[in-house]
N, C-alpha and C. Protein backbone atom coordinates (compact mmCIF):
# COMPACT_ATOMS: atom_id res chain seq x y z
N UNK A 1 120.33 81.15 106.98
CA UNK A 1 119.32 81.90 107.72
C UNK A 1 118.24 82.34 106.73
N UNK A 2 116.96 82.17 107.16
CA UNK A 2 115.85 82.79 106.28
C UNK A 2 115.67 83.68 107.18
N UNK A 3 115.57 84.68 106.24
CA UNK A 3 114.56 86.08 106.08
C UNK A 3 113.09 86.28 105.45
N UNK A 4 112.38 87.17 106.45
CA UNK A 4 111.27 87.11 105.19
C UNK A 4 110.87 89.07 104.82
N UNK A 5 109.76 89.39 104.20
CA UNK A 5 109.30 90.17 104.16
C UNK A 5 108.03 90.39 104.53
N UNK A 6 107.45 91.17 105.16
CA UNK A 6 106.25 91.60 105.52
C UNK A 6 105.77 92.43 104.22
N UNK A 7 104.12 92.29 104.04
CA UNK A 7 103.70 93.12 103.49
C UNK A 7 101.94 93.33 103.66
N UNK A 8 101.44 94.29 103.49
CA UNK A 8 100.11 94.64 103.98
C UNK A 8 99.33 94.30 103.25
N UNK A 9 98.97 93.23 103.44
CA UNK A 9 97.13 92.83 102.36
C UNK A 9 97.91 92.10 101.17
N UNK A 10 98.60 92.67 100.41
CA UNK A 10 99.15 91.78 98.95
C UNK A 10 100.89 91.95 99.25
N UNK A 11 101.02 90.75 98.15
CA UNK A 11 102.32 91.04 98.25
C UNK A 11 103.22 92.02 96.81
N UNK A 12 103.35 92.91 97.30
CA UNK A 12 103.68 94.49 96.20
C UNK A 12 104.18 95.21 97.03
N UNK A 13 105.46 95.52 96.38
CA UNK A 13 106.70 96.42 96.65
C UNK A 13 106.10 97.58 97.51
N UNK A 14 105.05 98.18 96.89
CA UNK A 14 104.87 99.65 97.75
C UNK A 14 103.75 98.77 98.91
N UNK A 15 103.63 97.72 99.42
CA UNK A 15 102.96 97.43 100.80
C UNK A 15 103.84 96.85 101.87
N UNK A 16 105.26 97.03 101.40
CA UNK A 16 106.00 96.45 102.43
C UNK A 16 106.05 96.97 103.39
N UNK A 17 105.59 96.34 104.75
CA UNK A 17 106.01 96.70 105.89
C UNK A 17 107.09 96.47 106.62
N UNK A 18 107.58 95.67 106.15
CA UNK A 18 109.24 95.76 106.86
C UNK A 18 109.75 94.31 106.46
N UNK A 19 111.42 94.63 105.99
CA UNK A 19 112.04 93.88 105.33
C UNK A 19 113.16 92.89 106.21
N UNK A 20 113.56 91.71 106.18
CA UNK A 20 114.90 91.01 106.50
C UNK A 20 114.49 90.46 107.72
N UNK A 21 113.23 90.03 108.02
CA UNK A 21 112.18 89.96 109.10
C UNK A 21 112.56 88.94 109.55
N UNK A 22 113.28 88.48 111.22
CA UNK A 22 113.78 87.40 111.10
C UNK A 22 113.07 86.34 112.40
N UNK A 23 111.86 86.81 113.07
CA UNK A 23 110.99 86.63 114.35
C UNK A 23 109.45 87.56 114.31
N UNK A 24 108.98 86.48 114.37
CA UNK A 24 106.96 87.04 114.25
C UNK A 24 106.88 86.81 115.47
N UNK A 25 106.08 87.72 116.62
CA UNK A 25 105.07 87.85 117.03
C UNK A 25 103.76 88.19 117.35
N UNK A 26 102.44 87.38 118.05
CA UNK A 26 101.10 87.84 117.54
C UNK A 26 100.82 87.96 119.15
N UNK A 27 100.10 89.34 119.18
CA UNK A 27 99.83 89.49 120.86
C UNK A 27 98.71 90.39 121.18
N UNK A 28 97.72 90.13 121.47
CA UNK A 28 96.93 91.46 121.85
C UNK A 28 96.22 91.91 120.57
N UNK A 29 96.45 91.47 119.22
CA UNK A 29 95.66 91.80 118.12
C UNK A 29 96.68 92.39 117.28
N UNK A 30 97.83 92.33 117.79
CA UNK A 30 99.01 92.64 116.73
C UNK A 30 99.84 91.70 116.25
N UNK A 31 101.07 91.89 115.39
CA UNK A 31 101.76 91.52 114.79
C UNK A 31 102.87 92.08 114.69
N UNK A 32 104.01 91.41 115.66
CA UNK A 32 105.31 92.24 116.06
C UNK A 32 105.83 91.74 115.26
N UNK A 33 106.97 92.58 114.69
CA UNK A 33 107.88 91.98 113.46
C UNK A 33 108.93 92.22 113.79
N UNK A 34 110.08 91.80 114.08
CA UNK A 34 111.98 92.43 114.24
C UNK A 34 112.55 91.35 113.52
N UNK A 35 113.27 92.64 112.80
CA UNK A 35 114.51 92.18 112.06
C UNK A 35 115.36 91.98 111.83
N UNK A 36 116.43 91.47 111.54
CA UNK A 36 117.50 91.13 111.70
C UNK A 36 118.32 91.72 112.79
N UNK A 37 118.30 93.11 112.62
CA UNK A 37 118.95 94.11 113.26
C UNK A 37 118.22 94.39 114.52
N UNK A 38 117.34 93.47 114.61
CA UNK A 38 116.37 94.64 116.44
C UNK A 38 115.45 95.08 116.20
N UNK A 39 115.50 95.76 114.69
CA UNK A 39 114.12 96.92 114.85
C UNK A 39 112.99 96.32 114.70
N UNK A 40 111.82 96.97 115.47
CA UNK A 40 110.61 96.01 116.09
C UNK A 40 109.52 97.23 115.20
N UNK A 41 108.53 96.30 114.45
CA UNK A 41 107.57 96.61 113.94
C UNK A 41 106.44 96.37 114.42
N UNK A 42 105.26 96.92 115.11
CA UNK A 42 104.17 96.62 115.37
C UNK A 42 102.74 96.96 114.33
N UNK A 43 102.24 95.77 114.02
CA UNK A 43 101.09 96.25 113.33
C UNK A 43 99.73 95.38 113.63
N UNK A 44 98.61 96.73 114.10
CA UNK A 44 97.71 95.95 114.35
C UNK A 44 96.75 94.91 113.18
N UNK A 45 96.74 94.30 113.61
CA UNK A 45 96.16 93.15 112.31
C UNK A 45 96.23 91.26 112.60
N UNK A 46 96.40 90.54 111.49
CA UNK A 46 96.65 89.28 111.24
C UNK A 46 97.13 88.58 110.36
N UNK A 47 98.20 87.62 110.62
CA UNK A 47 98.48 87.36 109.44
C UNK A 47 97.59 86.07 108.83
N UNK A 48 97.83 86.26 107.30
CA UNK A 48 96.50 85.84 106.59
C UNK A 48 97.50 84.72 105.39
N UNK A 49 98.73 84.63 105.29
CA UNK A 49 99.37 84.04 105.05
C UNK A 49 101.01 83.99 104.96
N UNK A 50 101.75 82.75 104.83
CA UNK A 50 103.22 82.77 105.01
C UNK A 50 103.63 81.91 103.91
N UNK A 51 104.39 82.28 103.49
CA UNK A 51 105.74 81.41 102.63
C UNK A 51 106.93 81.80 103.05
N UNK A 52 106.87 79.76 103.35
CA UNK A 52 108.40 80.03 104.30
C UNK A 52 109.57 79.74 103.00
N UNK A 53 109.27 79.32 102.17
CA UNK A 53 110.44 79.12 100.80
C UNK A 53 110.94 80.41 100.37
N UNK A 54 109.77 81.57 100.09
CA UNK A 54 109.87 82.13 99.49
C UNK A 54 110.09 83.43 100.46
N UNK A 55 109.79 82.96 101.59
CA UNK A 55 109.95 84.47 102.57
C UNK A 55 109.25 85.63 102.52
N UNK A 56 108.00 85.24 102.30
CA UNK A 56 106.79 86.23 102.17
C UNK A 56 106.14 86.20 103.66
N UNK A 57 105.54 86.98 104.23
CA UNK A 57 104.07 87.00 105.37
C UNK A 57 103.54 88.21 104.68
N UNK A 58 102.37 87.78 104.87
CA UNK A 58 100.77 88.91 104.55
C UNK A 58 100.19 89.17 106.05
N UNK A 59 100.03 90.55 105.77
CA UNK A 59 99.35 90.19 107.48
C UNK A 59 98.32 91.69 106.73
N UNK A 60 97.12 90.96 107.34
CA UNK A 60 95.69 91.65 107.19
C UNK A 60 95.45 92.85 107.92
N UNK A 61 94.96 94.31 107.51
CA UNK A 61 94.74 94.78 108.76
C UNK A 61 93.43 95.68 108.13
N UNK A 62 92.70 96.40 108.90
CA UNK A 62 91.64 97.05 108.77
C UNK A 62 91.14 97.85 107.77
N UNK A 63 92.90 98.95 106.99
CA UNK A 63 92.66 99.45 106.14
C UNK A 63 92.52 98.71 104.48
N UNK A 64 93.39 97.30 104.27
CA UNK A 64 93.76 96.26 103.56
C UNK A 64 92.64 95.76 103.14
């Protein structure tokens, strides 16, 4: 199973938005994230890039 990590604008420890990320969705101008466990992250924004090897997503948002 891959996992990935979310993170806001770069990829750096203190921008993580949520970890073990195992389903993206993009809806309405957001970016739903749930993880392994269920818990559902919403952030308004886009994502701006993915690595699926490495299990990274960047997702862009206003303040970033």
């Amino acid at each position: 199973m891959c996992l990935s990590t979310a993170y806001l604008g770069v990829r750096e420890d203190d921008k993580i938005a949520a970890r073990y990320v195992d389903s993206i969705t993009v809806k309405d101008g957001k970016v739903i994230l749930t993880d392994v466990m269920g818990a559902v992250t919403e952030i308004e924004g886009t994502i701006s890039y993915v690595d699926l090897t490495g299990g990274a997503v960047i997702i862009q948002t206003e303040s970033n």
